[in-house]
ModelCIF file with pLDDT and N, C-alpha, C, O atoms, coordinates in Angstrom:
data_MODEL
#
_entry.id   MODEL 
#
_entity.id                         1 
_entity.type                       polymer 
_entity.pdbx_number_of_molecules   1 
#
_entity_poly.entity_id                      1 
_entity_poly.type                           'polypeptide(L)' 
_entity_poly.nstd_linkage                   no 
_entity_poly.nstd_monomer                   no 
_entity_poly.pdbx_seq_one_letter_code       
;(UNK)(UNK)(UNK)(UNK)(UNK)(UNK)(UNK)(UNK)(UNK)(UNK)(UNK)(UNK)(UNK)(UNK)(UNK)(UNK)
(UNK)(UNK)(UNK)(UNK)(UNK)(UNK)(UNK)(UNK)(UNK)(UNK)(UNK)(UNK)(UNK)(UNK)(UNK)(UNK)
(UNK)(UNK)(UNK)(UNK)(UNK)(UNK)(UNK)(UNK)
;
_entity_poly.pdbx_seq_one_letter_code_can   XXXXXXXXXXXXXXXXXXXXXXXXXXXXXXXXXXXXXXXX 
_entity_poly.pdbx_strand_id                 A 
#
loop_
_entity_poly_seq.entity_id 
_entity_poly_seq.num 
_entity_poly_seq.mon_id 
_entity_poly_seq.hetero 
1 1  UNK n 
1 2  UNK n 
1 3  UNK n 
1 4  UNK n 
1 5  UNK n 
1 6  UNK n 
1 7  UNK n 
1 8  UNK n 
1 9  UNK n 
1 10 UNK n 
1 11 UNK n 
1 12 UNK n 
1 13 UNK n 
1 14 UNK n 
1 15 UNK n 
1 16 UNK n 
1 17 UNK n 
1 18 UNK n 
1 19 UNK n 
1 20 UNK n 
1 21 UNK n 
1 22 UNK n 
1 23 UNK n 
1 24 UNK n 
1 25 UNK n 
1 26 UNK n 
1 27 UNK n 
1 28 UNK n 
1 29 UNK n 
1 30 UNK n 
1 31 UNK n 
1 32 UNK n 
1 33 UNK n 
1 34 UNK n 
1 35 UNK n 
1 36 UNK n 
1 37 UNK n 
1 38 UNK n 
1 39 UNK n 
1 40 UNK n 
#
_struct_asym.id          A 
_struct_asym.entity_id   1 
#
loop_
_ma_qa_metric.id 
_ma_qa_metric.mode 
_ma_qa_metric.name 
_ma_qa_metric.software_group_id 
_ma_qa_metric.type 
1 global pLDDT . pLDDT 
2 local  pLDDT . pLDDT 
#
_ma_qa_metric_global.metric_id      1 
_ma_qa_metric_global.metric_value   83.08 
_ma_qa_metric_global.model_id       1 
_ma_qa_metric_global.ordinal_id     1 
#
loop_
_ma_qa_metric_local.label_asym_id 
_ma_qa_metric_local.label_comp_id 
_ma_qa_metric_local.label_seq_id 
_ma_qa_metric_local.metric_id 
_ma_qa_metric_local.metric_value 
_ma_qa_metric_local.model_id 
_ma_qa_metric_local.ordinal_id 
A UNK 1  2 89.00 1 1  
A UNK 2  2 85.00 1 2  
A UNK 3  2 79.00 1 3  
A UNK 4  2 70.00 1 4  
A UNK 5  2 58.00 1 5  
A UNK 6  2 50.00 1 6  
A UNK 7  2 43.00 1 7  
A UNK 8  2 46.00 1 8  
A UNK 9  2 48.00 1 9  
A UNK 10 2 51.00 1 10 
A UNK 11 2 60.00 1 11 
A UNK 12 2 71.00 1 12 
A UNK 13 2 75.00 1 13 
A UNK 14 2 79.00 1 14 
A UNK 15 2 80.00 1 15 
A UNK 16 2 82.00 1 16 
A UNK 17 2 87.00 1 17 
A UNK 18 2 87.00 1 18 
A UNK 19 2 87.00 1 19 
A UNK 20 2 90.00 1 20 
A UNK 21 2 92.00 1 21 
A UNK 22 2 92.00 1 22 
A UNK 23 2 94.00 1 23 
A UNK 24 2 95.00 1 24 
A UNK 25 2 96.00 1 25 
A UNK 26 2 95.00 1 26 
A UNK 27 2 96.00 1 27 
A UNK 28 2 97.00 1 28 
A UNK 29 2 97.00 1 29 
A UNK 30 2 97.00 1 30 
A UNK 31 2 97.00 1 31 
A UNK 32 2 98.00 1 32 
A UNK 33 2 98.00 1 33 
A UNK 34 2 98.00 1 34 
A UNK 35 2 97.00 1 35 
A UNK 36 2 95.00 1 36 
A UNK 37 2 93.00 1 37 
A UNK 38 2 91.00 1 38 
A UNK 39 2 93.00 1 39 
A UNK 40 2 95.00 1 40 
#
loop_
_atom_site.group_PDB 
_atom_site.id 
_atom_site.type_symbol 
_atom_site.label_atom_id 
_atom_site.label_alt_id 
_atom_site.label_comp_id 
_atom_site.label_asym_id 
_atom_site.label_entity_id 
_atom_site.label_seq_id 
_atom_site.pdbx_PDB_ins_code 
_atom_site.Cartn_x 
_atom_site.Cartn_y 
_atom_site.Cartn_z 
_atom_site.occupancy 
_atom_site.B_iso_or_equiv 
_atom_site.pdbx_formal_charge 
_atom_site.auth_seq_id 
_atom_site.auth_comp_id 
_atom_site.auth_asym_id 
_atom_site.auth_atom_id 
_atom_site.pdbx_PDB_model_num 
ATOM 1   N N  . UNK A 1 1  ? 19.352 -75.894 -1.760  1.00 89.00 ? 1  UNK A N  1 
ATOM 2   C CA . UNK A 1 1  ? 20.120 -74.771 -2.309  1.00 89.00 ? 1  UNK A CA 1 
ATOM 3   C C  . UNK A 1 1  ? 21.621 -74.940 -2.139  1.00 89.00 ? 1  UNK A C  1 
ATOM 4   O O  . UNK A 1 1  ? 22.195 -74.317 -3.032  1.00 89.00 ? 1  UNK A O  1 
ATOM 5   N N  . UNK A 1 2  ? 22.484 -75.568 -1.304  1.00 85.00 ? 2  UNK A N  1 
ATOM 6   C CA . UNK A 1 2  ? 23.634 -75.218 -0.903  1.00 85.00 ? 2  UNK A CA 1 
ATOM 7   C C  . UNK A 1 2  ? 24.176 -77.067 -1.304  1.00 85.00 ? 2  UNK A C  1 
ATOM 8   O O  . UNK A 1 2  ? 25.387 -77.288 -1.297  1.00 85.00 ? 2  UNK A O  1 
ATOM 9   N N  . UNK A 1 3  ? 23.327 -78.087 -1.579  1.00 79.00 ? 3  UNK A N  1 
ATOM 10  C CA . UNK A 1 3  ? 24.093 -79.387 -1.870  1.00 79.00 ? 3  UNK A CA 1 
ATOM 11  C C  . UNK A 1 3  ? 23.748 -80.150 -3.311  1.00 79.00 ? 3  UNK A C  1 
ATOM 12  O O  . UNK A 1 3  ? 23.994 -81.318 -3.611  1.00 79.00 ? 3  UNK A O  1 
ATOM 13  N N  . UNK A 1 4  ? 22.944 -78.866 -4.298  1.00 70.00 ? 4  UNK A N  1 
ATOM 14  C CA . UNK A 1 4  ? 22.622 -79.102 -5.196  1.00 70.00 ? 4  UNK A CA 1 
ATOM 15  C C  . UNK A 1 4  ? 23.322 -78.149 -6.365  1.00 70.00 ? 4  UNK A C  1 
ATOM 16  O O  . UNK A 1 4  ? 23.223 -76.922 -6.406  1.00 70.00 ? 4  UNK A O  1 
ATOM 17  N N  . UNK A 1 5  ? 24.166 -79.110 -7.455  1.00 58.00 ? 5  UNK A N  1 
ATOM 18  C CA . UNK A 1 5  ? 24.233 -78.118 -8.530  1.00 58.00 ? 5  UNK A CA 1 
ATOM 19  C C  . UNK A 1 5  ? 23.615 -76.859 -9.527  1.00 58.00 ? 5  UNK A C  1 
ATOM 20  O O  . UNK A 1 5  ? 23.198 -76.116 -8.639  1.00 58.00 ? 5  UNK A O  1 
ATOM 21  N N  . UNK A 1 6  ? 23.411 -76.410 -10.347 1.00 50.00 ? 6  UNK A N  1 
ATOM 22  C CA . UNK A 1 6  ? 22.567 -75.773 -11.504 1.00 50.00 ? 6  UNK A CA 1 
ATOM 23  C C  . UNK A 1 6  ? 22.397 -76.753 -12.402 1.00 50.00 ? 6  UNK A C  1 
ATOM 24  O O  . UNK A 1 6  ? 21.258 -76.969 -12.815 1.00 50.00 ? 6  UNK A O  1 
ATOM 25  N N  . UNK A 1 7  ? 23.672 -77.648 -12.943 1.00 43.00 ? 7  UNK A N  1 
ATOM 26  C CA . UNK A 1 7  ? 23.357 -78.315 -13.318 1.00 43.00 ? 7  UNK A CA 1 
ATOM 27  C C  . UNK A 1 7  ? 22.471 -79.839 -13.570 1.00 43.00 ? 7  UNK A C  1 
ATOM 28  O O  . UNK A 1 7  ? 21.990 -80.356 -14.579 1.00 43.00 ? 7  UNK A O  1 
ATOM 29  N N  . UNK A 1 8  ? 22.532 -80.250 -12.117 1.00 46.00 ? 8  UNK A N  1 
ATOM 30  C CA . UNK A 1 8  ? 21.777 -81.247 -11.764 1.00 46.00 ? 8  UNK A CA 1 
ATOM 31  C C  . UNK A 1 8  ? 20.253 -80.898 -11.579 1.00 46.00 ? 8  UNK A C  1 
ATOM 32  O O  . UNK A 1 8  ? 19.294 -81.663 -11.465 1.00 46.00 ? 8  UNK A O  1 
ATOM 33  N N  . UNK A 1 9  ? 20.307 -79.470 -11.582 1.00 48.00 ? 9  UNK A N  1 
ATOM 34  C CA . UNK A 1 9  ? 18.853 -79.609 -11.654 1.00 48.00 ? 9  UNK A CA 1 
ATOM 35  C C  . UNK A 1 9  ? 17.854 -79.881 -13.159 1.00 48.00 ? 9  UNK A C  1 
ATOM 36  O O  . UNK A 1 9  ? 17.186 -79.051 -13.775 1.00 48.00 ? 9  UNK A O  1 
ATOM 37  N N  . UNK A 1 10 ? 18.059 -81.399 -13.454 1.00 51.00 ? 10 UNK A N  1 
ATOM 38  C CA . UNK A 1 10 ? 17.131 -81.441 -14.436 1.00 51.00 ? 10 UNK A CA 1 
ATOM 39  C C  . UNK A 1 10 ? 15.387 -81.704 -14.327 1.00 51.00 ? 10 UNK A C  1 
ATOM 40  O O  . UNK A 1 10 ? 14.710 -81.385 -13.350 1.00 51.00 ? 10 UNK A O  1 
ATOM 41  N N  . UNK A 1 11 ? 14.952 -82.256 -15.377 1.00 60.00 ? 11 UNK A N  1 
ATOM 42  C CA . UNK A 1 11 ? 13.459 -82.365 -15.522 1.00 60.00 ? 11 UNK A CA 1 
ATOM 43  C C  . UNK A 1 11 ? 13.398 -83.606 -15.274 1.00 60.00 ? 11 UNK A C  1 
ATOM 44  O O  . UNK A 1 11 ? 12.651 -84.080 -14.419 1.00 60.00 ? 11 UNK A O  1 
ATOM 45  N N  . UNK A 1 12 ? 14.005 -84.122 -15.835 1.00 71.00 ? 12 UNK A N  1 
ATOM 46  C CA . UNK A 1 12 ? 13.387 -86.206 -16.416 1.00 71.00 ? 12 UNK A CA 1 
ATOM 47  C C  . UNK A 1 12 ? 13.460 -86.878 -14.873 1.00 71.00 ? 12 UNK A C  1 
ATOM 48  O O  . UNK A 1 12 ? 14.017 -86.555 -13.824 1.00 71.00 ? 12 UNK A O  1 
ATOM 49  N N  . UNK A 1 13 ? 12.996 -87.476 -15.106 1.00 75.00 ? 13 UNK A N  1 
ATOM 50  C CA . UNK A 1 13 ? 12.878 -88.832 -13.925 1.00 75.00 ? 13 UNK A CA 1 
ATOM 51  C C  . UNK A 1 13 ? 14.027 -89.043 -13.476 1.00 75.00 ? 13 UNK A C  1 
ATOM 52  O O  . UNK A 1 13 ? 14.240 -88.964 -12.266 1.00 75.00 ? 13 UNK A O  1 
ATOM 53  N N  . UNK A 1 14 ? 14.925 -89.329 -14.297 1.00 79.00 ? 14 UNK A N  1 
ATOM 54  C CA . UNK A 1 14 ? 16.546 -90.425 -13.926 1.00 79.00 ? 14 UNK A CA 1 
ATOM 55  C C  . UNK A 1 14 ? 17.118 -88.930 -13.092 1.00 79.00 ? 14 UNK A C  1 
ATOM 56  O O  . UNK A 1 14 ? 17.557 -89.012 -11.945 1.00 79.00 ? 14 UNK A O  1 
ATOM 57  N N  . UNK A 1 15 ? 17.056 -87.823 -13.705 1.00 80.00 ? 15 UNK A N  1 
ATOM 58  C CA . UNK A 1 15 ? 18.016 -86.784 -13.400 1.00 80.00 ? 15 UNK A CA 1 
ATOM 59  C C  . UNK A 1 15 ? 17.215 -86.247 -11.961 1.00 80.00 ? 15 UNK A C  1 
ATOM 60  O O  . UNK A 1 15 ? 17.977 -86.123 -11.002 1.00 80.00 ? 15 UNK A O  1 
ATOM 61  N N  . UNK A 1 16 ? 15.922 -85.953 -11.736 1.00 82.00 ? 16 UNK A N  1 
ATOM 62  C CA . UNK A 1 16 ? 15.474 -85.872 -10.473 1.00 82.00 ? 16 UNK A CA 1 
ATOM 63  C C  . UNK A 1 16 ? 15.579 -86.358 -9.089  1.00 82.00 ? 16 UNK A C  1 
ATOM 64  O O  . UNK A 1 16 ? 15.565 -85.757 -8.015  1.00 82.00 ? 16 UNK A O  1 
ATOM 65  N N  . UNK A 1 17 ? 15.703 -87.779 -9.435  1.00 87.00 ? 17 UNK A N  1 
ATOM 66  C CA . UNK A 1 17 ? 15.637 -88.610 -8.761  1.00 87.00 ? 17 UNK A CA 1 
ATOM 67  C C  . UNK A 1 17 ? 17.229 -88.449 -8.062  1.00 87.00 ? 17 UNK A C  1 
ATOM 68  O O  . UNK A 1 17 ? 17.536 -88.075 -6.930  1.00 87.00 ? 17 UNK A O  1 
ATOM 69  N N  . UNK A 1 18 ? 18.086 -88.885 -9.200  1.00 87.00 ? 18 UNK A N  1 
ATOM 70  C CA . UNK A 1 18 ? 19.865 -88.931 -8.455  1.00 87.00 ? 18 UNK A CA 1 
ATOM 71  C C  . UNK A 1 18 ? 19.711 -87.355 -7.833  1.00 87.00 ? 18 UNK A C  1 
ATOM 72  O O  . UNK A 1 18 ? 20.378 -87.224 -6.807  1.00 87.00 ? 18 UNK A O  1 
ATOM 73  N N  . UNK A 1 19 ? 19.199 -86.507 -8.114  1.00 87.00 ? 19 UNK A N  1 
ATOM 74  C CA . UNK A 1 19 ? 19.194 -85.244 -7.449  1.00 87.00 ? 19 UNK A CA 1 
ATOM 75  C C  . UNK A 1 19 ? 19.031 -85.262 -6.056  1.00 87.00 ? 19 UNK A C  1 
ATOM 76  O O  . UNK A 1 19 ? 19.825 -84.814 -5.229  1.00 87.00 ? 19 UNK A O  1 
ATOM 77  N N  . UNK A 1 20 ? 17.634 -85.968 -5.785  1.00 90.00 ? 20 UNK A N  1 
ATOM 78  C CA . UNK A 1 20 ? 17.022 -86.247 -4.591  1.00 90.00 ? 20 UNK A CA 1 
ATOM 79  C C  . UNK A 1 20 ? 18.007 -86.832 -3.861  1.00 90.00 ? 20 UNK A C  1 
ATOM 80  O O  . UNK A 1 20 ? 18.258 -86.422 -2.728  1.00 90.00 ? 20 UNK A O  1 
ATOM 81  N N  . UNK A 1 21 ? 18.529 -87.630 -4.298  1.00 92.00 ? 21 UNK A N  1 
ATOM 82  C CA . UNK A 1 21 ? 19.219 -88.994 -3.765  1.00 92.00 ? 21 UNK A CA 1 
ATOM 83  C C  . UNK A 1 21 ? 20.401 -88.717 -3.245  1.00 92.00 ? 21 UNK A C  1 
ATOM 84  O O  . UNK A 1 21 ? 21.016 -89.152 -2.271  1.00 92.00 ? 21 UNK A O  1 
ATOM 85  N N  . UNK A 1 22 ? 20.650 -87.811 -4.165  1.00 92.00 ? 22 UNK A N  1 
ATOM 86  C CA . UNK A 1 22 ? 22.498 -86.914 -3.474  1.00 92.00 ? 22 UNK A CA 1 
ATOM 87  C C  . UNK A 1 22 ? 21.695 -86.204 -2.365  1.00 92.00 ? 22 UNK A C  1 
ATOM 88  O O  . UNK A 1 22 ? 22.014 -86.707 -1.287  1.00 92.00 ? 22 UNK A O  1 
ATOM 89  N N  . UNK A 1 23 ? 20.700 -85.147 -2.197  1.00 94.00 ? 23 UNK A N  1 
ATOM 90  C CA . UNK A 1 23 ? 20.232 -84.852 -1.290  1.00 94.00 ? 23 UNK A CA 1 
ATOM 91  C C  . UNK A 1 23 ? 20.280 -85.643 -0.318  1.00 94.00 ? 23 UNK A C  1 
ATOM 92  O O  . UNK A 1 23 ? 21.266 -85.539 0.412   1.00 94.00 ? 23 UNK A O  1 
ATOM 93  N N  . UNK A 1 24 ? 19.295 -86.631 -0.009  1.00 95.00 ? 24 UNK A N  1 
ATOM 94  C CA . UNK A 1 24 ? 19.544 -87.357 0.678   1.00 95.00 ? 24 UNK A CA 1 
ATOM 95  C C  . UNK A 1 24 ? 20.178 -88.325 1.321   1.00 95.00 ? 24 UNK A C  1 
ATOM 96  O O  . UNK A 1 24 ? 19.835 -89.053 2.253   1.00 95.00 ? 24 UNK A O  1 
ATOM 97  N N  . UNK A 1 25 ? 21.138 -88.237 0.705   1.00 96.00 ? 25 UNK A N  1 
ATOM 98  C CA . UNK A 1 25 ? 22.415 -89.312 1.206   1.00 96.00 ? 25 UNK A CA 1 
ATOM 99  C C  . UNK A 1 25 ? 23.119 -87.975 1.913   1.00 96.00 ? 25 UNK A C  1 
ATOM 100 O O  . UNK A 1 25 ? 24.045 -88.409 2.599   1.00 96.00 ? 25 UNK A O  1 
ATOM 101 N N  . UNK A 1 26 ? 23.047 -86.494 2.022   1.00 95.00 ? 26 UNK A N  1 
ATOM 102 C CA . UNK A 1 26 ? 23.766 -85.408 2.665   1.00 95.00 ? 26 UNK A CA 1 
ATOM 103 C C  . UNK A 1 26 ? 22.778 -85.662 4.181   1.00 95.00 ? 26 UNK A C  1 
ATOM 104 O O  . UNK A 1 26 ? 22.966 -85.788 5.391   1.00 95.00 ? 26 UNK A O  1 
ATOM 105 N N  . UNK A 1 27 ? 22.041 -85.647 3.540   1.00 96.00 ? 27 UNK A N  1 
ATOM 106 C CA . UNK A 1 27 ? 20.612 -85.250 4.832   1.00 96.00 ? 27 UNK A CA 1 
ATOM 107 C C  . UNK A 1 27 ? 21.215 -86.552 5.609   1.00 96.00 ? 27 UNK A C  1 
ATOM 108 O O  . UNK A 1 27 ? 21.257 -86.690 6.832   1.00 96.00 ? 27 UNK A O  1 
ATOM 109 N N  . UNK A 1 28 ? 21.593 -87.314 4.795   1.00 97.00 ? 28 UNK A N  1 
ATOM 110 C CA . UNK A 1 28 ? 21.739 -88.547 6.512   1.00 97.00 ? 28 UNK A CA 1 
ATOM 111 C C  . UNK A 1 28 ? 23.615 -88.842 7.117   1.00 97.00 ? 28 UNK A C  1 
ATOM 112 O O  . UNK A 1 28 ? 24.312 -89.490 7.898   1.00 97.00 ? 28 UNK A O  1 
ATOM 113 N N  . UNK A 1 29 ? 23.633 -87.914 6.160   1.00 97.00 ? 29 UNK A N  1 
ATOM 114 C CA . UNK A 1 29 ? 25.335 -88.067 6.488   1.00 97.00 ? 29 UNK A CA 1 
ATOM 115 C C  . UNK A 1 29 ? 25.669 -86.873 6.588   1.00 97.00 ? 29 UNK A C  1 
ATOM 116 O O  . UNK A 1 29 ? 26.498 -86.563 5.732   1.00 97.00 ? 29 UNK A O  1 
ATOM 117 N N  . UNK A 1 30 ? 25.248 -85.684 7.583   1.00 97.00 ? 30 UNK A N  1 
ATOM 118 C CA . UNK A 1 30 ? 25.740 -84.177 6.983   1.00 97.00 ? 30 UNK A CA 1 
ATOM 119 C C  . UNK A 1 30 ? 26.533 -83.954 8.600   1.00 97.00 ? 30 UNK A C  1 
ATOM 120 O O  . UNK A 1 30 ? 26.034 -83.865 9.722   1.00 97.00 ? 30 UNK A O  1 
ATOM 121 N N  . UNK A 1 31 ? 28.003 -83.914 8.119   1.00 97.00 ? 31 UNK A N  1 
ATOM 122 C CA . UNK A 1 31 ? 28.962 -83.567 8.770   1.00 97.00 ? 31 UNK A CA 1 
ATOM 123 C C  . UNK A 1 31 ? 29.437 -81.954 8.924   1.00 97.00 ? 31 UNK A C  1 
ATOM 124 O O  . UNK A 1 31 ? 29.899 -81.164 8.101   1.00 97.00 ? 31 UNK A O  1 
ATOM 125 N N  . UNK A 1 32 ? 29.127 -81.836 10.285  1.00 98.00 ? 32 UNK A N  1 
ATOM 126 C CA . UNK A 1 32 ? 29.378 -80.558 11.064  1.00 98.00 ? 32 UNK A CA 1 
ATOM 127 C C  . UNK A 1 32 ? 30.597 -80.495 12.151  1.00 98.00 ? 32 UNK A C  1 
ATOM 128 O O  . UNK A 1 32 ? 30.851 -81.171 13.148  1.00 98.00 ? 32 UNK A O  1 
ATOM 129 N N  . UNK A 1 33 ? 31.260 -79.350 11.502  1.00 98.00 ? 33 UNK A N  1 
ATOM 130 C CA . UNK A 1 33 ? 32.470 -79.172 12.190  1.00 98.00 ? 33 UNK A CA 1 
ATOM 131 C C  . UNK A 1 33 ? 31.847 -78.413 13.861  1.00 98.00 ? 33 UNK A C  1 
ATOM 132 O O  . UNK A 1 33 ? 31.043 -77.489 13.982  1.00 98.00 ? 33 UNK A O  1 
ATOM 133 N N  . UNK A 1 34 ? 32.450 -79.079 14.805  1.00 98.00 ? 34 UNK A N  1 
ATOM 134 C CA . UNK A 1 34 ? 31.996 -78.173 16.186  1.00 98.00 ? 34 UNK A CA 1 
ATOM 135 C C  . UNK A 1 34 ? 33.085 -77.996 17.152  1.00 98.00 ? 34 UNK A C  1 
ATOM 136 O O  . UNK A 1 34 ? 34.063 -78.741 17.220  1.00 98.00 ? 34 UNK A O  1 
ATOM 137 N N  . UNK A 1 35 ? 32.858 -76.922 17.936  1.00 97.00 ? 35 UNK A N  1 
ATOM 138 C CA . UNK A 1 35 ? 33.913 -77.023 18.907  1.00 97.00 ? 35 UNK A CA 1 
ATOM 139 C C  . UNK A 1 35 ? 33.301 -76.694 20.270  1.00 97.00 ? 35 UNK A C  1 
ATOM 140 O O  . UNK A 1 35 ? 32.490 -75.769 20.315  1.00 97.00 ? 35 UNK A O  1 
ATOM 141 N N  . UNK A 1 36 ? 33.667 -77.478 21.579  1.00 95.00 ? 36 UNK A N  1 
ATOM 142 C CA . UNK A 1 36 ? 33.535 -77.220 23.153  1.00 95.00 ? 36 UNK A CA 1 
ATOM 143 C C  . UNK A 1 36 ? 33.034 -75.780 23.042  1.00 95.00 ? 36 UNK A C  1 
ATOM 144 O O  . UNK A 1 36 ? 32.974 -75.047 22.055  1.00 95.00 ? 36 UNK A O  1 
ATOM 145 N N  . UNK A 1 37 ? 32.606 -75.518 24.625  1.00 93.00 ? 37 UNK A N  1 
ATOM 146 C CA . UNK A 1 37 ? 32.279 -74.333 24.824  1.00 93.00 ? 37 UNK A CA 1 
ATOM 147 C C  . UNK A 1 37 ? 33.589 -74.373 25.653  1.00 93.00 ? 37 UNK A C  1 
ATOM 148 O O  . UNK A 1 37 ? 34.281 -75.297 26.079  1.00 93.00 ? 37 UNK A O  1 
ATOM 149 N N  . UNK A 1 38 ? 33.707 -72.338 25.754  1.00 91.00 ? 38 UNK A N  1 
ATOM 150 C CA . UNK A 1 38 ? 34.866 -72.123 26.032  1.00 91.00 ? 38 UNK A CA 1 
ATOM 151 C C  . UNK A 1 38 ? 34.462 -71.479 27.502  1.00 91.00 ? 38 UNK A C  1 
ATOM 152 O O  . UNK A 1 38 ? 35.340 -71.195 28.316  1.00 91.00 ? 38 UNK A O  1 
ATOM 153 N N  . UNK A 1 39 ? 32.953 -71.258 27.789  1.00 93.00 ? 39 UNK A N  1 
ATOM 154 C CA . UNK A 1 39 ? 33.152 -70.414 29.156  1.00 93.00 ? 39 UNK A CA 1 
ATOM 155 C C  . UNK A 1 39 ? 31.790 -71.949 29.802  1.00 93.00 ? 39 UNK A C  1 
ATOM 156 O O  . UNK A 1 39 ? 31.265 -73.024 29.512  1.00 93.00 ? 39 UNK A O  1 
ATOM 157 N N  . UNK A 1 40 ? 31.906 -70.897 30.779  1.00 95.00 ? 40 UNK A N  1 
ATOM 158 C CA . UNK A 1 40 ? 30.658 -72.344 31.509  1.00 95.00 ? 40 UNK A CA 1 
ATOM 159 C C  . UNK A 1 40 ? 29.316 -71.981 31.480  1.00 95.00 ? 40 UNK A C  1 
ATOM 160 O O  . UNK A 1 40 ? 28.456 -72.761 31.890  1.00 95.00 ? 40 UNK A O  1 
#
């Protein structure tokens, strides 16, 4: 829901697939901003 277009969501094979694929290239590279804790 949140790394996929409207538009990319097609039907055909070719268009599914790069769908997946952007998915999954997030899923293994998904960068999260963090910060220390501030009490103990």
């Amino acid at each position: 829901s949140h790394f996929t277009s409207d538009s990319e969501r097609a039907e055909t094979v070719d268009t599914k697939i790069k769908e997946i694929s952007s998915i999954v290239h997030k899923m293994k590279n998904w960068e999260v901003t963090v910060t220390p804790a501030d009490n103990y």
